[in-house]
N, C-alpha and C. Protein backbone atom coordinates (compact mmCIF):
# COMPACT_ATOMS: atom_id res chain seq x y z
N UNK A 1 0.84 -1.17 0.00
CA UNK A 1 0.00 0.00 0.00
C UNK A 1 0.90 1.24 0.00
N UNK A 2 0.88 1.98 -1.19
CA UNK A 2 1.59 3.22 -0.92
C UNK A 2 1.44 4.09 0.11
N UNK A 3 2.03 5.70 0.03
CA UNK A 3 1.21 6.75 0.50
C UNK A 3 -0.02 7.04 0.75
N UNK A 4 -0.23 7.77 -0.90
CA UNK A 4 -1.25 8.53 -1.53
C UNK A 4 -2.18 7.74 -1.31
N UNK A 5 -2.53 6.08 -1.29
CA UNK A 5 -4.02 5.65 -1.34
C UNK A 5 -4.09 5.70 0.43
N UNK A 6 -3.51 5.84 1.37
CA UNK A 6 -3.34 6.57 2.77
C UNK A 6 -4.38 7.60 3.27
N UNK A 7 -4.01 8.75 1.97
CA UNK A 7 -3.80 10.09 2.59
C UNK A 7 -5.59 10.42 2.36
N UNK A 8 -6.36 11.06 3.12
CA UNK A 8 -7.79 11.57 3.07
C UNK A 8 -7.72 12.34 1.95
N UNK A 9 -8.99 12.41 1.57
CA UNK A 9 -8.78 12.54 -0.38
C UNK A 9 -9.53 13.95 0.03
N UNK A 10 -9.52 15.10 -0.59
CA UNK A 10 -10.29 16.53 -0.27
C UNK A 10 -10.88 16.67 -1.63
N UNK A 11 -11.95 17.29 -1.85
CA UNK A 11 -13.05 17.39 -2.24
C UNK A 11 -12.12 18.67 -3.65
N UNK A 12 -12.44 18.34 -5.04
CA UNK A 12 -11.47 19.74 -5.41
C UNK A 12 -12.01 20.74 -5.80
N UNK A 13 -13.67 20.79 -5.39
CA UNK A 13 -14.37 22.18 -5.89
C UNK A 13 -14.13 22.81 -4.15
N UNK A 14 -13.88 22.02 -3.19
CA UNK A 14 -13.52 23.30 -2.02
C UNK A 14 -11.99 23.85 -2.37
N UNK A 15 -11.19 23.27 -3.13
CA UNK A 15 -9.80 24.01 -3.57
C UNK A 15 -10.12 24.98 -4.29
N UNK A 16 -11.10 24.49 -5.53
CA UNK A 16 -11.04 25.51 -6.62
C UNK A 16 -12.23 26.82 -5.88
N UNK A 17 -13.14 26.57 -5.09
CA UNK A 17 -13.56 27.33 -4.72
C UNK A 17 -12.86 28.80 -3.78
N UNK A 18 -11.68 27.89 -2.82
CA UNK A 18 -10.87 28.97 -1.96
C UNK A 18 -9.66 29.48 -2.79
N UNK A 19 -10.01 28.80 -3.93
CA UNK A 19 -8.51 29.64 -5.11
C UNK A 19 -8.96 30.54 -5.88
N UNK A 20 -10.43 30.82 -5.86
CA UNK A 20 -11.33 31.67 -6.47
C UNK A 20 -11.45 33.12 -4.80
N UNK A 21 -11.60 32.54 -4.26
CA UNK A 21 -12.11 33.60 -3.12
C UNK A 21 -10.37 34.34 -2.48
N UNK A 22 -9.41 33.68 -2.66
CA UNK A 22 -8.37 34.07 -1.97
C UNK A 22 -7.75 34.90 -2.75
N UNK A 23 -7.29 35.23 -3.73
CA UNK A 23 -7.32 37.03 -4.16
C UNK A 23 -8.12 37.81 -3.87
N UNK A 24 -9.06 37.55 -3.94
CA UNK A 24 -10.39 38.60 -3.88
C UNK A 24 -10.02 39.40 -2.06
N UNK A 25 -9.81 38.19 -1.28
CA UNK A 25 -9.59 38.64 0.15
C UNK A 25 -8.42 39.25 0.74
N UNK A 26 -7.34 38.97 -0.16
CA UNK A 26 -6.11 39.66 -0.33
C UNK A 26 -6.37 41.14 -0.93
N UNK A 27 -7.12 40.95 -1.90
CA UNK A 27 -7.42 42.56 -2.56
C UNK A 27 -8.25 43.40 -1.11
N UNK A 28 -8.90 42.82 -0.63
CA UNK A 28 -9.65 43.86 0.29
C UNK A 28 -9.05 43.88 1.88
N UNK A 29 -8.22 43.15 1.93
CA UNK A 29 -7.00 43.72 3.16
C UNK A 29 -6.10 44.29 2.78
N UNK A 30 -5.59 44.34 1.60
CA UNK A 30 -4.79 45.58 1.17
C UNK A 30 -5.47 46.90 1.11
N UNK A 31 -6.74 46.99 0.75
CA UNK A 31 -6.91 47.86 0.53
C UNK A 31 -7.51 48.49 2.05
N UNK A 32 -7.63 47.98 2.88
CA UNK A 32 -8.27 48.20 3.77
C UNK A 32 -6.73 48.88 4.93
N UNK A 33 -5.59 48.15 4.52
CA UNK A 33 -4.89 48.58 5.02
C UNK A 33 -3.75 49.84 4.42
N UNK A 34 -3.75 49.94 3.20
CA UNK A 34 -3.71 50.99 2.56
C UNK A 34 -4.53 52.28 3.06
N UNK A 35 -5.82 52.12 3.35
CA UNK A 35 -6.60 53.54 4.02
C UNK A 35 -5.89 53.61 5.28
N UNK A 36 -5.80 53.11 5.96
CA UNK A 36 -5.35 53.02 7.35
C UNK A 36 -3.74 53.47 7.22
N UNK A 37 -2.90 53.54 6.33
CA UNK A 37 -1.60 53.36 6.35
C UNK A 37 -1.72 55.55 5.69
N UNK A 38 -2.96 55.48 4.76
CA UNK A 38 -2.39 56.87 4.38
C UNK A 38 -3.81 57.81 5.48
N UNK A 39 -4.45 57.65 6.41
CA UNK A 39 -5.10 58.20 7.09
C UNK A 39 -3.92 58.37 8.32
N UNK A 40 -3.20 57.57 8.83
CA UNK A 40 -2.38 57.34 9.57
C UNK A 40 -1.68 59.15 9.22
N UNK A 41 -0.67 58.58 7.90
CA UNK A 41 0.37 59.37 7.61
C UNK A 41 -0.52 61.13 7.51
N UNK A 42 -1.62 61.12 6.68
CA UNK A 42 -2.49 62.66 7.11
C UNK A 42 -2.33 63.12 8.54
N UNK A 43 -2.39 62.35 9.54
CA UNK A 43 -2.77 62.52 10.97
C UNK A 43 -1.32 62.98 11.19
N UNK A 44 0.00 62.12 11.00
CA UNK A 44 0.77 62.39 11.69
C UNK A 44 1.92 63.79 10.70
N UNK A 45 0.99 63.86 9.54
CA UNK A 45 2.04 64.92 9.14
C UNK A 45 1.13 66.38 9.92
N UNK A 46 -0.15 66.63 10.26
CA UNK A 46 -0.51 67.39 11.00
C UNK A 46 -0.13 68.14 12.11
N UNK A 47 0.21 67.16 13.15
CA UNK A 47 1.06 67.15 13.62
C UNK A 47 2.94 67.69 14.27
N UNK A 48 2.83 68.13 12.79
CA UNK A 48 4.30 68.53 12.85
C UNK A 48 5.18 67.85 12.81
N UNK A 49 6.13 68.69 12.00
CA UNK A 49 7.78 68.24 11.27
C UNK A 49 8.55 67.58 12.41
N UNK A 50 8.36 67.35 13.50
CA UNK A 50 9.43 66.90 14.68
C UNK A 50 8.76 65.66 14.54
N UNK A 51 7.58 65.50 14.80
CA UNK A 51 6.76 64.33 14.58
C UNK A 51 7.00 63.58 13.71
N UNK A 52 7.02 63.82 12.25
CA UNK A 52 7.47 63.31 11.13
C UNK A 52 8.92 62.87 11.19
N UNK A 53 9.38 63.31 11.55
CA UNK A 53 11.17 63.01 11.47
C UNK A 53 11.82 61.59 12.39
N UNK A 54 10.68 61.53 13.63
CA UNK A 54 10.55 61.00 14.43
C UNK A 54 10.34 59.73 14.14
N UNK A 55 9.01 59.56 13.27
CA UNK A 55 8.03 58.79 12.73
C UNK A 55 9.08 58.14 11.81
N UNK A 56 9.95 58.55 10.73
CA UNK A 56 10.68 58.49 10.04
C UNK A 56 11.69 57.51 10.16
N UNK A 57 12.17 57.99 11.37
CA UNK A 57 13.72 57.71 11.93
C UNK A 57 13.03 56.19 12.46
N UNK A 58 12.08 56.15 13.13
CA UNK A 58 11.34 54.74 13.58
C UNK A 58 11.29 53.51 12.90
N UNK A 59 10.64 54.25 11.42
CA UNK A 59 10.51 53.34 10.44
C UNK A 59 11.34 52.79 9.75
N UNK A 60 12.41 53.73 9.32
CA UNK A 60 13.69 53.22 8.93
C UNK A 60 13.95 52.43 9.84
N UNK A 61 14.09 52.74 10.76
CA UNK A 61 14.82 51.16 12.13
C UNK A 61 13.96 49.85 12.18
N UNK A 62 12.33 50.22 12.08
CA UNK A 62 11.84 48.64 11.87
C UNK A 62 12.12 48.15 10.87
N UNK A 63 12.18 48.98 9.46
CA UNK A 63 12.38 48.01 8.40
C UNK A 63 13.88 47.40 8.66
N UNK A 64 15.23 48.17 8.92
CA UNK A 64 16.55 47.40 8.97
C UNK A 64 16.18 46.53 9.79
N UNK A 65 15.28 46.28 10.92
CA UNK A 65 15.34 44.98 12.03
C UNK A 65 14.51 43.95 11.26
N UNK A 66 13.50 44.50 10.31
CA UNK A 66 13.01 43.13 9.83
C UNK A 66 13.79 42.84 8.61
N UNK A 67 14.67 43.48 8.22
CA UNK A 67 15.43 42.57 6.83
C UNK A 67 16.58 42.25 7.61
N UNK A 68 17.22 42.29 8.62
CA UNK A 68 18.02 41.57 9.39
C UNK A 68 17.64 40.67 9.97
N UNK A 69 16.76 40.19 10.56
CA UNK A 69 15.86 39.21 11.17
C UNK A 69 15.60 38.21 9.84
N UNK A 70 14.91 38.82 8.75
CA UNK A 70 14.74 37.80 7.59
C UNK A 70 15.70 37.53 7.24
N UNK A 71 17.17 38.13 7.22
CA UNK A 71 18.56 37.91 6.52
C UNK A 71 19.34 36.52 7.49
N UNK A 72 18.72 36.97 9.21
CA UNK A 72 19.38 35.83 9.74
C UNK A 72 18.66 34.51 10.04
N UNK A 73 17.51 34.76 9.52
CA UNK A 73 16.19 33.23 9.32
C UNK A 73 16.63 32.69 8.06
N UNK A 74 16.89 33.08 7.08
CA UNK A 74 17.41 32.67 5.98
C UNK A 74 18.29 31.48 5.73
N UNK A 75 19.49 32.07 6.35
CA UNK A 75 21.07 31.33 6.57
C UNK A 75 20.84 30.24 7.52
């Protein structure tokens, strides 16, 4: 008896069905987080230039910690 006649067999209209719905749900958390990302940035450029610089200097540092973190998960 191999594997495959083993393994529980899945149904392939629930695949083709969640391969149909899973862009669609990707499109509307992007976009959902896109409003949130430039409502954010309106708010905090209001705020003031110290704020911004601040905000700035932050972001630059999370992104170097997450491509160092992904650089040392990698290896």
């Amino acid at each position: 008896m191999d594997v495959a006649s083993r393994l529980p067999a899945t149904p392939l209209a629930e695949e083709a069905l969640l391969g149909l719905l899973l862009p669609f749900w990707q499109l509307v958390i992007g976009a959902f987080v896109l409003v949130v990302v430039v409502l954010s940035i309106g708010r905090l450029a209001r705020r003031g230039r110290s704020r911004m610089t601040t905000a700035l200097l932050v972001t630059a540092a999370a992104i170097a910690g997450f491509a160092l973190v992904g650089v040392l998960l990698q290896g």
